[in-house]
Protein backbone atom coordinates (compact mmCIF):
# COMPACT_ATOMS: atom_id res chain seq x y z
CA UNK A 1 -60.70 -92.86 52.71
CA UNK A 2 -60.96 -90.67 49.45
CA UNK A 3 -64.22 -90.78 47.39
CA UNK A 4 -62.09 -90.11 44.42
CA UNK A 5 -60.78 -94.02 44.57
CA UNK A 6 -64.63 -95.27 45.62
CA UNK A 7 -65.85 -93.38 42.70
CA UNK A 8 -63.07 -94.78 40.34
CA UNK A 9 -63.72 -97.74 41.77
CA UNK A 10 -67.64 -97.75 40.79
CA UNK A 11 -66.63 -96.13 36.99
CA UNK A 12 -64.12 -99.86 36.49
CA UNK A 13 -67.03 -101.76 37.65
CA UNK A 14 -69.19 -100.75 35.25
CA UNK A 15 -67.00 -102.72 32.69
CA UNK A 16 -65.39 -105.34 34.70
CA UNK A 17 -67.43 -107.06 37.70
CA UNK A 18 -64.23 -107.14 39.78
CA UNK A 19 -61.51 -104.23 39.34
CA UNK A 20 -58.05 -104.03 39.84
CA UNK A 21 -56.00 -101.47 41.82
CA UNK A 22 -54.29 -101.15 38.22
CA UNK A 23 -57.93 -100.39 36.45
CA UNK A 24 -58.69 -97.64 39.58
CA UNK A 25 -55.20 -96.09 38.80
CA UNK A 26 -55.90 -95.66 35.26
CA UNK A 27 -58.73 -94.00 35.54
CA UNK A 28 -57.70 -91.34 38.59
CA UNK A 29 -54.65 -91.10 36.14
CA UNK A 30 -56.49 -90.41 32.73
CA UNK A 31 -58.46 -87.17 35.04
CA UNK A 32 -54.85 -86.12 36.52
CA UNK A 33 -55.41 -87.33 39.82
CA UNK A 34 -52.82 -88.53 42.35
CA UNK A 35 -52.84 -91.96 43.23
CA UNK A 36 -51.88 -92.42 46.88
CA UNK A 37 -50.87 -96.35 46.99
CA UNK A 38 -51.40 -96.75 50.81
CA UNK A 39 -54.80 -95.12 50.73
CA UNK A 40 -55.44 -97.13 47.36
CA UNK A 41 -54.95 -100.15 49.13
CA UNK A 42 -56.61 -98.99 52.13
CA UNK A 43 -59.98 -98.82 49.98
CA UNK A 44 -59.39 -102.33 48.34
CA UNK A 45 -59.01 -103.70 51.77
CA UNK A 46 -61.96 -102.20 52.83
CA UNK A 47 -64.30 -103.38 49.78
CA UNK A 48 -62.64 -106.69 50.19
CA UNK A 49 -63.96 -107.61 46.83
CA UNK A 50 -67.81 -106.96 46.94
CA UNK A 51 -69.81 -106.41 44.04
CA UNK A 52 -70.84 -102.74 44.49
CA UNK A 53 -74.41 -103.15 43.59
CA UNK A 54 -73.90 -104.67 47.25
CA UNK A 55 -71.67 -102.12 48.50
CA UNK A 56 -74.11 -99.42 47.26
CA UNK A 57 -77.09 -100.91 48.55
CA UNK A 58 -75.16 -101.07 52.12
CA UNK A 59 -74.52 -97.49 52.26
CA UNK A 60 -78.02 -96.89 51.53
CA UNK A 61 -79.19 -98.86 54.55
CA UNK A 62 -76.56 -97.09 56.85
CA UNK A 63 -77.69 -93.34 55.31
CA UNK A 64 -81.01 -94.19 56.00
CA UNK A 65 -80.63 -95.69 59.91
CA UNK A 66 -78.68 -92.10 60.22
CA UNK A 67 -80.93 -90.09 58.41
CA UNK A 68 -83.62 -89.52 61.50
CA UNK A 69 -81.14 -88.83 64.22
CA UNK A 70 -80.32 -85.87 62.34
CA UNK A 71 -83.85 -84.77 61.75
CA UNK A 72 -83.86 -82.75 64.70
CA UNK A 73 -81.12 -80.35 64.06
CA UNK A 74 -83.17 -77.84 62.06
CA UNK A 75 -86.01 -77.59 64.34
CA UNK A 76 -83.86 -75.98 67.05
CA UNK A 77 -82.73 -73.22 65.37
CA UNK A 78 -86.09 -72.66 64.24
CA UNK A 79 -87.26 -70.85 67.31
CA UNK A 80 -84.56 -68.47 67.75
CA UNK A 81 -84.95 -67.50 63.98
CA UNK A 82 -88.50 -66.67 64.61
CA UNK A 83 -87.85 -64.32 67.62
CA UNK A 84 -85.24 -62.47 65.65
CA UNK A 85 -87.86 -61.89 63.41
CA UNK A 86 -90.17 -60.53 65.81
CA UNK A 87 -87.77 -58.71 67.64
CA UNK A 88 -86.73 -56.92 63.85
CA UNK A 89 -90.27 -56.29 63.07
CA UNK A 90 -90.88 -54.46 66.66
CA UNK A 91 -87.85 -52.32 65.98
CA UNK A 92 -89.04 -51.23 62.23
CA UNK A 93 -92.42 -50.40 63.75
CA UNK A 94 -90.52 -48.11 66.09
CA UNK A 95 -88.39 -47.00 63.44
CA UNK A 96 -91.56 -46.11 61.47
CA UNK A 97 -93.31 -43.75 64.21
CA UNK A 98 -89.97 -41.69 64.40
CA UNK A 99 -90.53 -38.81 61.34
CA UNK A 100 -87.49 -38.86 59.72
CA UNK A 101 -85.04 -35.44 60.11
CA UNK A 102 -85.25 -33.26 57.65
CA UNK A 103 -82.28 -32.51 56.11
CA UNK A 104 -81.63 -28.95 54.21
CA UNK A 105 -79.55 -28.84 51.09
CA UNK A 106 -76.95 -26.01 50.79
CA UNK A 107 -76.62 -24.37 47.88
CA UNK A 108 -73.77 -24.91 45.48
CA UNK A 109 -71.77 -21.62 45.21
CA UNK A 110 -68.33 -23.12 44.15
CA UNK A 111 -69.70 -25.49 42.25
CA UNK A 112 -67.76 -29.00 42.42
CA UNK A 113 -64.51 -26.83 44.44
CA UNK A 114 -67.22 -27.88 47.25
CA UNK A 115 -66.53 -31.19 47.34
CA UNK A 116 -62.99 -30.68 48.48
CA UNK A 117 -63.40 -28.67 51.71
């Protein structure tokens, strides 16, 4: 199901309590949508008619009964973040000890003809 008819659905609502496939079409069509009739109908079958204060109000409780058992997902990839960043810190303490080569300029004889060989 595309949001685009759901949200066209909820913008015809706002005038008229009950909407029409026709007042859905106009509006996708006024933005230069496509209006796919089989998925149009697909959506009025689905809202079979509800007021979508209702509808809205039912997503909300579904969102919400989801929202915890996906609470756990960050956590997990907490930890191995964190040892990366220890493991990067122990390496740029290593890094650090090491002096750094020194590195000698040559002088410029040729001028820029040095730069090509």
């Amino acid at each position: 199901m595309s949001m685009k008819y759901l949200a066209a659905y909820g913008l015809a609502a706002m005038t008229n309590p009950k909407p029409s496939k026709d007042d859905v079409s106009k509006i996708l069509k006024s933005v230069g949508a496509k209006v796919d009739v089989e998925e149009l109908d697909f959506v009025f079958n689905a809202i079979g008619g509800r007021d979508v204060s209702k509808l809205i109000a039912e997503g909300a409780v579904k969102l919400a009964a989801n929202a915890g058992a996906a609470g756990g997902a960050p956590a997990g990839g907490a930890a191995p973040a964190a040892a990366a960043a220890k493991d990067a810190k122990a390496t740029e303490k290593k890094e650090e000890k090491k002096p750094a080569p020194k590195v000698e300029e040559e002088e410029e004889e040729d001028g820029m003809l040095g730069l090509f060989g």
